[in-house]
C-alpha atoms as a PDB file:
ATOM      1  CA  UNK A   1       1.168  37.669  10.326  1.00  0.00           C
ATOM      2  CA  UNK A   2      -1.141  34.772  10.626  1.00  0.00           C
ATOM      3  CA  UNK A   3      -4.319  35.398   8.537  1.00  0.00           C
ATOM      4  CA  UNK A   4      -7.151  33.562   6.703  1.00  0.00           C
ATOM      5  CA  UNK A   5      -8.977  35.304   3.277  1.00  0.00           C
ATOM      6  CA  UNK A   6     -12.190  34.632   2.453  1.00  0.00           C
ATOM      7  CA  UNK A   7     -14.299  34.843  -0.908  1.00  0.00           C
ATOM      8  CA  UNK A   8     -17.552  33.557  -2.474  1.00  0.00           C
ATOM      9  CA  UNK A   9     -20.258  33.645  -0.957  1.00  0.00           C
ATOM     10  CA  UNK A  10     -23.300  35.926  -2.381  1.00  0.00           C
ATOM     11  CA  UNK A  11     -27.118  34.767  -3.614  1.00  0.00           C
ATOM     12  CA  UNK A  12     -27.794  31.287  -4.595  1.00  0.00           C
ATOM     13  CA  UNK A  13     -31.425  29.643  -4.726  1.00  0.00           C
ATOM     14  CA  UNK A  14     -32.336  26.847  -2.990  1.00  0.00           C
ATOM     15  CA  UNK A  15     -31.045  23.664  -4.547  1.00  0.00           C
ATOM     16  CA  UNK A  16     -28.216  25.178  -6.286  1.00  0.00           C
ATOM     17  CA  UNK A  17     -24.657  25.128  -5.349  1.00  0.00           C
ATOM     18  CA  UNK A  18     -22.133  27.404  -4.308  1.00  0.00           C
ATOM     19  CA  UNK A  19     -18.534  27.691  -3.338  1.00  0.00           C
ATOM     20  CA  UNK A  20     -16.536  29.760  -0.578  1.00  0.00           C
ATOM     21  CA  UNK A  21     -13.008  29.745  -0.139  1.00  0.00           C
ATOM     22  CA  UNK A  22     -10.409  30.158   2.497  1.00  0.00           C
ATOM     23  CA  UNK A  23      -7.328  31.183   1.762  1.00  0.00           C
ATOM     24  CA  UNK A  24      -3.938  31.320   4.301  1.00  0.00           C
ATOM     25  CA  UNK A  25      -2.484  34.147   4.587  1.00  0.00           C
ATOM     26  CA  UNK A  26       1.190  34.593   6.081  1.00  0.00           C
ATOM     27  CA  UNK A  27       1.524  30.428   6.648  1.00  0.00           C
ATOM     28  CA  UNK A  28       0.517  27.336   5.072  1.00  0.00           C
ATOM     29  CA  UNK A  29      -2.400  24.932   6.701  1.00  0.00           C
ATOM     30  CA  UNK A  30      -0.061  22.602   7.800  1.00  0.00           C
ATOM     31  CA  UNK A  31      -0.303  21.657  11.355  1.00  0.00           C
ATOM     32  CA  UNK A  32      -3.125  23.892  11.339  1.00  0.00           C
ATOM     33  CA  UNK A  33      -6.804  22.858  12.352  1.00  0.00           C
ATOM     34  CA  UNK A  34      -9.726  24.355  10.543  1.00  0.00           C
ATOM     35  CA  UNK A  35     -13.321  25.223  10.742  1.00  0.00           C
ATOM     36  CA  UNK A  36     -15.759  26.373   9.001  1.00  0.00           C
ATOM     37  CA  UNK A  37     -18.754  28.282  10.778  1.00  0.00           C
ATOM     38  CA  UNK A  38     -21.305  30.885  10.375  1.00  0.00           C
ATOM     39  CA  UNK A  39     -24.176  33.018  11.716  1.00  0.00           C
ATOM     40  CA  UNK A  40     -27.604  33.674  11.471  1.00  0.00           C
ATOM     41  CA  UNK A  41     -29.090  37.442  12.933  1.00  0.00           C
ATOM     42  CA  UNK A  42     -30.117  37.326  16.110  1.00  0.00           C
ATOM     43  CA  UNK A  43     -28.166  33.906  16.735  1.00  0.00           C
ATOM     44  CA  UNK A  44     -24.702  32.434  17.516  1.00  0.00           C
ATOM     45  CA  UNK A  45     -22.462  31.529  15.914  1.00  0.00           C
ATOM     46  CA  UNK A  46     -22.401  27.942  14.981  1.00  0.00           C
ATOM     47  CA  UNK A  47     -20.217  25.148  14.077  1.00  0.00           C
ATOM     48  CA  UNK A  48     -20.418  24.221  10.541  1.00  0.00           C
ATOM     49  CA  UNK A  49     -17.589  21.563   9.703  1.00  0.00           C
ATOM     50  CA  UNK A  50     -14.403  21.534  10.212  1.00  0.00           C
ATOM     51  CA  UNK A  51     -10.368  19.612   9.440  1.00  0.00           C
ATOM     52  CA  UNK A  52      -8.321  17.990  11.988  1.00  0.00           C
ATOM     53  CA  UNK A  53      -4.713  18.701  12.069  1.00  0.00           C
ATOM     54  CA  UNK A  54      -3.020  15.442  12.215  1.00  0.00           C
ATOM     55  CA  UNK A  55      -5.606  13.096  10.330  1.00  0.00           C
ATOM     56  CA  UNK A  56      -6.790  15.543   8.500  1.00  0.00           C
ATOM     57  CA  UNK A  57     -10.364  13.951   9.584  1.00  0.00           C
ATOM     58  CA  UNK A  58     -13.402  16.165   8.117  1.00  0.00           C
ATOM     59  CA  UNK A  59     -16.663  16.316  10.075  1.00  0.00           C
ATOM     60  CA  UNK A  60     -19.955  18.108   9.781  1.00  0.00           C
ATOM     61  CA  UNK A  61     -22.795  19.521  12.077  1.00  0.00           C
ATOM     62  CA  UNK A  62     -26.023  17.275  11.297  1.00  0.00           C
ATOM     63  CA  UNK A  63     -27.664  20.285  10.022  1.00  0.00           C
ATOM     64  CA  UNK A  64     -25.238  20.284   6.328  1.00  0.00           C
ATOM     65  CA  UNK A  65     -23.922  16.550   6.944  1.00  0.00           C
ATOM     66  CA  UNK A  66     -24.806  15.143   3.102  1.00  0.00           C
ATOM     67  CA  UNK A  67     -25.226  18.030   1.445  1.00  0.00           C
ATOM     68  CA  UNK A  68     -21.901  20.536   2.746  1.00  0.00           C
ATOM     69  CA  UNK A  69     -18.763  19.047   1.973  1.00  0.00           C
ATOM     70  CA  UNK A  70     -15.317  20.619   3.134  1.00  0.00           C
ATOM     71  CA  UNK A  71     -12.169  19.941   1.023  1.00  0.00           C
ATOM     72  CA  UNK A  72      -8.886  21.215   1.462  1.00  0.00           C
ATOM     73  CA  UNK A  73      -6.107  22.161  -1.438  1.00  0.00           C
ATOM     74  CA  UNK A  74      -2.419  21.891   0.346  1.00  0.00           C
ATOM     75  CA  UNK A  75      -0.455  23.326  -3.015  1.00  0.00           C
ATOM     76  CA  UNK A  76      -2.935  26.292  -3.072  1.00  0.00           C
ATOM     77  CA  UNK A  77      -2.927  26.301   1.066  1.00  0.00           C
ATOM     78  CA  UNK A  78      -7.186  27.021   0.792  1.00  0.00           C
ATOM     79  CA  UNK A  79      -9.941  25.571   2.271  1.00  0.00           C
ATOM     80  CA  UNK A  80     -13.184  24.522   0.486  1.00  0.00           C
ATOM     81  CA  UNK A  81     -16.696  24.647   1.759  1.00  0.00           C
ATOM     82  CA  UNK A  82     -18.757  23.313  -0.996  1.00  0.00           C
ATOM     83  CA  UNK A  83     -22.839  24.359  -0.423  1.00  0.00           C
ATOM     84  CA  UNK A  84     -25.036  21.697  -2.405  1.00  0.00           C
ATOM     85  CA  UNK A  85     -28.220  21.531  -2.116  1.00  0.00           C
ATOM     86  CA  UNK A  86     -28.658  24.602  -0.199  1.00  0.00           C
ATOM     87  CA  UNK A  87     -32.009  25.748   2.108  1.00  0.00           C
ATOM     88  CA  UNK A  88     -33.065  29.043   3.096  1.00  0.00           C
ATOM     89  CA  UNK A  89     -32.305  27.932   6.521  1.00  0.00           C
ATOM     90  CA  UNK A  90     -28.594  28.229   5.625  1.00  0.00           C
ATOM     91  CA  UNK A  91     -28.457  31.807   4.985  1.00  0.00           C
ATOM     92  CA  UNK A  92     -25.967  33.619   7.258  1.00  0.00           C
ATOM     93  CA  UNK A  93     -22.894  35.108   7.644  1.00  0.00           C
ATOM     94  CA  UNK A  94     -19.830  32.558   6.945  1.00  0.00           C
ATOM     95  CA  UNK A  95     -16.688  32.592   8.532  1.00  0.00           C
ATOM     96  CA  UNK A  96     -13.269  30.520   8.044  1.00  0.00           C
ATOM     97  CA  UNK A  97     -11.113  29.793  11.223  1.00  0.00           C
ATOM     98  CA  UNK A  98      -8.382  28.094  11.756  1.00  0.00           C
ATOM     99  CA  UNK A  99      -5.529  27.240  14.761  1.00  0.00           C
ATOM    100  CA  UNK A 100      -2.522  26.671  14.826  1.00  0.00           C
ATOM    101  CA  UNK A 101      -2.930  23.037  16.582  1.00  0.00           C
ATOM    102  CA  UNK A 102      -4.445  20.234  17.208  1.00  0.00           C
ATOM    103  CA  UNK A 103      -8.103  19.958  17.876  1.00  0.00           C
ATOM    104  CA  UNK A 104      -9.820  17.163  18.669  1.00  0.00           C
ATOM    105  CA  UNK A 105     -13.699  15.948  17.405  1.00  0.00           C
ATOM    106  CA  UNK A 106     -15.376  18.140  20.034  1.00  0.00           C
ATOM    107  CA  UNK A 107     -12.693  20.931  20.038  1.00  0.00           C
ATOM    108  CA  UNK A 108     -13.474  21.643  16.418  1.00  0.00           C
ATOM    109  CA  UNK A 109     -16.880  22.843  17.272  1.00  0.00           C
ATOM    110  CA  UNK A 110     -16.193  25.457  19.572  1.00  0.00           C
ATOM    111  CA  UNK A 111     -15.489  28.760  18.720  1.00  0.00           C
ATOM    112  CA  UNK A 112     -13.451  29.815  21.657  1.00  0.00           C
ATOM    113  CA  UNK A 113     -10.772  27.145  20.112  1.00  0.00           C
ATOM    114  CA  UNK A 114      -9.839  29.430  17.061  1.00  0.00           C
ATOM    115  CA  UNK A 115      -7.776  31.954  17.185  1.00  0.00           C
ATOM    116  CA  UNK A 116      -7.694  33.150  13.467  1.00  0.00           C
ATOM    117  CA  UNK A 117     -10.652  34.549  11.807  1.00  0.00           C
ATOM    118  CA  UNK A 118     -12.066  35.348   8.210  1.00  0.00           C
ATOM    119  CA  UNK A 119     -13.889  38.568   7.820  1.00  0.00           C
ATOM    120  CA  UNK A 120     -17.218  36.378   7.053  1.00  0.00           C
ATOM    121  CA  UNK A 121     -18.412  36.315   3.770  1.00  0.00           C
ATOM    122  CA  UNK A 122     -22.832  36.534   3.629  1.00  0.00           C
ATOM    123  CA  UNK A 123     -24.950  33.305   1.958  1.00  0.00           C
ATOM    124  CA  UNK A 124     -28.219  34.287   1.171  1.00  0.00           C
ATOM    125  CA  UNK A 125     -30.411  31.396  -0.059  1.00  0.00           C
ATOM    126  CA  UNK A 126     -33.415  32.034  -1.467  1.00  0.00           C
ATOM    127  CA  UNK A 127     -36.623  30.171  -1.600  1.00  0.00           C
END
């Protein structure tokens, strides 16, 4: 069975860094797309960055563009979302997803394109 396992997350102050993973579970990334997105209470969920299948092109919402950077490890089939520079403002619930094809620029962002989850791991950044 398809499945994506997340860890990291926890308490980091403003400015630090931190690290979360994504792990696959039951497959390897290839020919998979992947995103990376998370939410805040009382809000959506939002699009955070995300992988391409084909190009394996990485983009980022303007909010981390800069200071977020997504990497991905094809021998250890896990994805990277690296948090520099982090703001209070980013503290929410973070989740990996990923599909098993090809998503374009604009199909990345959308959560209704995934059909894999992570559990959602919590950031809390604080001030």
């Amino acid at each position: 069975q398809v499945a994506v396992v997340q860890s990291g997350g926890g308490l980091v102050q403003a400015g630090g860094s931190l690290r979360l993973s994504c792990a696959a579970s039951g497959h390897t990334f290839s020919g998979y797309s992947q995103g990376w997105f998370r939410q805040a209470p009382g809000k959506d969920r939002e699009f955070v960055g995300g992988i391409t299948w084909l190009r394996a092109e990485i983009f980022y919402s303007d909010s981390v563009k800069d200071r977020f950077v997504i990497s991905r490890d094809n021998a250890k089939n896990t994805v990277y979302l690296q948090m520099n520079n982090p703001k209070p403002e980013d503290t929410a619930v973070y989740y990996c997803a990923a599909r098993g094809s090809g998503l374009s620029y604009y199909e990345l962002r959308l959560v209704k394109n995934y059909d894999t989850w992570g559990r959602g791991t919590q950031v809390t950044v604080s001030s």
